[in-house]
Protein backbone atom coordinates (compact mmCIF):
# COMPACT_ATOMS: atom_id res chain seq x y z
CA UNK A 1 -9.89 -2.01 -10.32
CA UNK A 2 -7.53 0.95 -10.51
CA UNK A 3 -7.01 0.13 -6.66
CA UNK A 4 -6.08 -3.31 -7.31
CA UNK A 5 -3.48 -2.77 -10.05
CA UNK A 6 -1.49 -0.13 -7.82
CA UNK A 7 -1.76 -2.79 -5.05
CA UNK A 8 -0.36 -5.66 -6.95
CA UNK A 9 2.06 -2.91 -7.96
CA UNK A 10 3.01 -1.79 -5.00
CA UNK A 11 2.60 -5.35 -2.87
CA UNK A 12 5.70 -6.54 -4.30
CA UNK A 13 7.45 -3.14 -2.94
CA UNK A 14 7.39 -4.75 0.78
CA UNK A 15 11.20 -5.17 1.91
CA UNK A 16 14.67 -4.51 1.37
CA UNK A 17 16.52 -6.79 -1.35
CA UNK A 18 18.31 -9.69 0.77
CA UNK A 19 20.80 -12.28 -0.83
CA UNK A 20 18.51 -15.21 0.57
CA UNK A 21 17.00 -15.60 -3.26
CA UNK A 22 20.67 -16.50 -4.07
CA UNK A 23 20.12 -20.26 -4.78
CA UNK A 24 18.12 -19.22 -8.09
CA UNK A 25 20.04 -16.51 -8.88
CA UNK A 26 20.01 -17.70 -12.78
CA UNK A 27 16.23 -17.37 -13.18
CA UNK A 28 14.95 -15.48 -16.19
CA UNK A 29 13.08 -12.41 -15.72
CA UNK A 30 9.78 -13.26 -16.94
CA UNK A 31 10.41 -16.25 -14.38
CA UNK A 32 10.92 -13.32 -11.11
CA UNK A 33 7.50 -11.78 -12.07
CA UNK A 34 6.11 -14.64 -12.70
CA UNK A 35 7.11 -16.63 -10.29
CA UNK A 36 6.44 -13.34 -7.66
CA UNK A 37 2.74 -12.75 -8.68
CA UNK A 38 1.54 -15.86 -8.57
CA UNK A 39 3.07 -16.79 -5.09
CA UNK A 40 1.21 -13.48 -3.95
CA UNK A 41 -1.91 -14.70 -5.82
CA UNK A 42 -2.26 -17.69 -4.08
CA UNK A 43 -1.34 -16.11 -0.45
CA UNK A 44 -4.08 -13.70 -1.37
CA UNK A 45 -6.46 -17.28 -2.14
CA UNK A 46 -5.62 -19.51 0.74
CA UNK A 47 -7.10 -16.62 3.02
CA UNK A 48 -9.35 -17.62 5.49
CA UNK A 49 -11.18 -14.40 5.81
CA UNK A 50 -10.83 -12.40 2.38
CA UNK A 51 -11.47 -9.12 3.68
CA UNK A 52 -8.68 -8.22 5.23
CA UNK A 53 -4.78 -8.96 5.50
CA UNK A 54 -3.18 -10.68 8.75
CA UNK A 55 -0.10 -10.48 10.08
CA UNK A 56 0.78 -14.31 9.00
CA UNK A 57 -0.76 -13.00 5.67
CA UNK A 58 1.90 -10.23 5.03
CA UNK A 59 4.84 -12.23 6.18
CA UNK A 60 4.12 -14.98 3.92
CA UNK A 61 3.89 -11.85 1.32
CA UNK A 62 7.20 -10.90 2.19
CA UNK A 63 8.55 -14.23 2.40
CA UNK A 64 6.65 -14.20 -1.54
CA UNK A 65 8.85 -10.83 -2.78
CA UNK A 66 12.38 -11.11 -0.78
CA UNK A 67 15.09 -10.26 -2.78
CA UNK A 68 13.57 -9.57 -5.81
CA UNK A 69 13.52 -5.84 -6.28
CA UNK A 70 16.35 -3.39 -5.79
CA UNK A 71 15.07 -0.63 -3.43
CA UNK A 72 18.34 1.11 -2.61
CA UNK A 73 18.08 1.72 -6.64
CA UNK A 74 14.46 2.55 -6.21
CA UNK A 75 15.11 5.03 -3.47
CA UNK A 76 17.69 6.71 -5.23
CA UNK A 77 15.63 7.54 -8.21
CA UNK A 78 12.97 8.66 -6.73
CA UNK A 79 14.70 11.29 -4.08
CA UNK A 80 16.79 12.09 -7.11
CA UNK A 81 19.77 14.82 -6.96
CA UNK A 82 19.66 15.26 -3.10
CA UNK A 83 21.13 11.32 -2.77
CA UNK A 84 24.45 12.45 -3.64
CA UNK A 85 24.53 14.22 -0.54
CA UNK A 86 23.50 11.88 1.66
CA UNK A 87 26.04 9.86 4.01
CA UNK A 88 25.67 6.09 3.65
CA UNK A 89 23.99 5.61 6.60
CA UNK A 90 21.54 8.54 5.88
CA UNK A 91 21.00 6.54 2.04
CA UNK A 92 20.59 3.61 4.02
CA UNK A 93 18.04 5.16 6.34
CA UNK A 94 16.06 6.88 3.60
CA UNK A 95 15.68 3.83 1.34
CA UNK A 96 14.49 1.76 4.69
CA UNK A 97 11.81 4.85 5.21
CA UNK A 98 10.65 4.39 1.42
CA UNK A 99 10.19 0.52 1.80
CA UNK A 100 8.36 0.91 4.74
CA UNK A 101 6.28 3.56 3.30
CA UNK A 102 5.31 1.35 0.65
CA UNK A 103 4.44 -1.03 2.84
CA UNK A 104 2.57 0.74 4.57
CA UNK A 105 0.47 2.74 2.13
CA UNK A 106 -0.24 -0.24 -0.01
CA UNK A 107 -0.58 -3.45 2.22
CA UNK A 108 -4.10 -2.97 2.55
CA UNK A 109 -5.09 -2.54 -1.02
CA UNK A 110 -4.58 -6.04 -1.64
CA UNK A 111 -7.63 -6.71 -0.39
CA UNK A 112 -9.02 -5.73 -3.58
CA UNK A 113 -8.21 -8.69 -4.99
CA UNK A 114 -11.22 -10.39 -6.40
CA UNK A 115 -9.61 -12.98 -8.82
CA UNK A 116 -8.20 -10.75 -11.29
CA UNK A 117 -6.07 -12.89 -14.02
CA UNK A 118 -2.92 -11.80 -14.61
CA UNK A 119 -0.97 -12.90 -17.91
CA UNK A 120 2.77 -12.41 -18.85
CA UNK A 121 4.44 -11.87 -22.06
CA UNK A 122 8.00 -12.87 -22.72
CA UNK A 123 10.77 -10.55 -21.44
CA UNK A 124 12.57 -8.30 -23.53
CA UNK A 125 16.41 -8.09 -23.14
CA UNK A 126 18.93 -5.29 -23.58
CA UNK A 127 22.00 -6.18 -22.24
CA UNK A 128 21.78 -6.09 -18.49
CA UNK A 129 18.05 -4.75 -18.53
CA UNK A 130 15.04 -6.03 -19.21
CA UNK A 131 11.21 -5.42 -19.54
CA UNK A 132 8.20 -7.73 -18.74
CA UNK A 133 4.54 -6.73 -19.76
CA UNK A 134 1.98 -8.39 -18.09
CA UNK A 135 -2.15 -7.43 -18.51
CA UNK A 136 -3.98 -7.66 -15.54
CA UNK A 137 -7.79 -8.63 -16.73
CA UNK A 138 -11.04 -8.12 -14.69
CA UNK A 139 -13.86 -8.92 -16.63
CA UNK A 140 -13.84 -7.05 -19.82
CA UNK A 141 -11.68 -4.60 -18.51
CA UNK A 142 -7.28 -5.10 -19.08
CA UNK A 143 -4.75 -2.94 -17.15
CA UNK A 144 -1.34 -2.94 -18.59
CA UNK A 145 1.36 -3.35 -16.42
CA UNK A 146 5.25 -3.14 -17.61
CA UNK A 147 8.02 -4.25 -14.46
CA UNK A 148 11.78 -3.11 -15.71
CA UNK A 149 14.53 -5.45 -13.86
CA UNK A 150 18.27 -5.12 -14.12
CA UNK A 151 20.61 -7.72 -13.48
CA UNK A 152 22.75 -7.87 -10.34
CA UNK A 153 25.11 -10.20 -8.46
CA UNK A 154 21.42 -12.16 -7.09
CA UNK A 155 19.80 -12.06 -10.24
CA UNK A 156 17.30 -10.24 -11.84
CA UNK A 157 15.49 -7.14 -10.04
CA UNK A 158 13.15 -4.89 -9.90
CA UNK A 159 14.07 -1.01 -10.33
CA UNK A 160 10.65 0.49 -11.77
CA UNK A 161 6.91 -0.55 -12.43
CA UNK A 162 4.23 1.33 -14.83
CA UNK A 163 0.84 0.85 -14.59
CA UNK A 164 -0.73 1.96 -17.96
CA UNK A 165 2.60 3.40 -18.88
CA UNK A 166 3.10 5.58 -15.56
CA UNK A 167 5.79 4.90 -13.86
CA UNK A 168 5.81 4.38 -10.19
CA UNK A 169 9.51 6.07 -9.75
CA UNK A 170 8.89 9.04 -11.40
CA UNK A 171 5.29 9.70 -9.87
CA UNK A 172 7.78 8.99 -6.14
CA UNK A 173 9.93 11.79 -7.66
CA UNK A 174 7.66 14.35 -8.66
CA UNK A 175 5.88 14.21 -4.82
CA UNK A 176 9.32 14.26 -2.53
CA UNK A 177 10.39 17.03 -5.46
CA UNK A 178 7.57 19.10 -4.07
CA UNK A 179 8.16 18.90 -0.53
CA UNK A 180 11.72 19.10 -1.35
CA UNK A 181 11.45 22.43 -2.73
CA UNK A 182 9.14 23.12 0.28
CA UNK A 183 11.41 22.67 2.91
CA UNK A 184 14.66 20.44 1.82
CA UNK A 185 15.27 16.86 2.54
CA UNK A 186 15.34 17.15 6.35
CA UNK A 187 11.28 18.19 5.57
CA UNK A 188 10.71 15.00 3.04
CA UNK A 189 11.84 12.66 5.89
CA UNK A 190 10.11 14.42 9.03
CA UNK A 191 6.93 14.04 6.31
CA UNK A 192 7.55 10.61 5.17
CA UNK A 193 8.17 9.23 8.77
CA UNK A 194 5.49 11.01 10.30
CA UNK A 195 3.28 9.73 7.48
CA UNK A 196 4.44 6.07 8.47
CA UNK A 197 3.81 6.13 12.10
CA UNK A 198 0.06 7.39 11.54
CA UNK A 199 0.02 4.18 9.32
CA UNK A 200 1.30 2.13 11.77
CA UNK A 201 -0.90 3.20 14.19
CA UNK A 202 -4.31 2.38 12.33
CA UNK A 203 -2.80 -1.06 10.94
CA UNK A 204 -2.71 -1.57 14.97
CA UNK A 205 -6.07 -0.71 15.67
């Protein structure tokens, strides 16, 4: 189960924000997650063969999560003071390594979706934040999951998740913190890419 609730976590980390989710720019929050989730949740149903993702599978996933979180935000956080260093074409680089990375690491997971039911409680606003709890619930057993949003010039998005009040940014910023002390930023990104391309190589095989 735990695999499952850092999948559907992590699913909706696939690609950089793009503008194409302008057209309903005014939807609520509760409405993104929502309206995110479920379009996964029935990609995940429609399946023909359950154990395993295609490549029509995770574009329709991406299709599903485009524009909805805010992963130059994301990316930021979680390489934390080093950014501010950073040229923008080396920020843009780095935040294009950590969607990728999450793509990577966590397409496959989805697969352990088995029906779960996920429910949503109402968002909670402060100013130009918000929060939106949802319980994931497999039999008897309920995993709390909280996504925080922001509001931007597209609408609502996605800066952080928690899964049973962890959050995903800070666990990203304690690991590149300890490579990062290691061996610098140059190290994190030789690690992190060479991390990817043994990824890509299995999802080829």
């Amino acid at each position: 189960m735990k695999l499952f609730t850092h999948a559907m976590m992590a699913a909706l980390v696939l690609m950089l924000s793009l503008p194409a989710w302008a057209s309903d720019h005014e939807a609520g929050p509760r409405q993104v997650i929502e309206q995110t989730i479920n379009n996964i949740i029935n990609i995940l149903d429609a399946r023909a063969d359950k154990t395993r993702l295609s490549k029509e599978d995770r574009d329709h996933i991406r299709q599903a999560i485009e524009g909805r979180f805010d992963y130059w935000n994301m990316a930021r956080r979680s390489l934390g003071k080093p950014w501010k260093k950073l040229s923008p074409e080396e920020r843009l680089h780095f935040t294009g390594v950590f969607r990728e990375l999450m793509e990577r690491s966590y397409g496959n997971r989805l697969n352990e979706y088995k029906g779960q039911i996920v429910k949503f409680r109402d968002a909670e606003l402060k100013k130009s934040k918000a929060r939106v709890q949802s319980t994931v619930i497999d039999g008897a057993r309920e995993t709390p999951i909280e996504y925080r949003l922001h509001q931007t010039k597209t609408g609502w998005q996605v800066y952080d998740i928690r899964v049973e009040g962890t959050s995903m940014i800070r666990t990203f910023h304690q690991d590149f913190k300890a490579v990062l002390d290691d061996g610098g930023y140059s190290k994190l990104l030789k690690t992190l890419e060479d991390k990817i391309a043994k990824l890509r190589k299995r999802d080829s095989a």
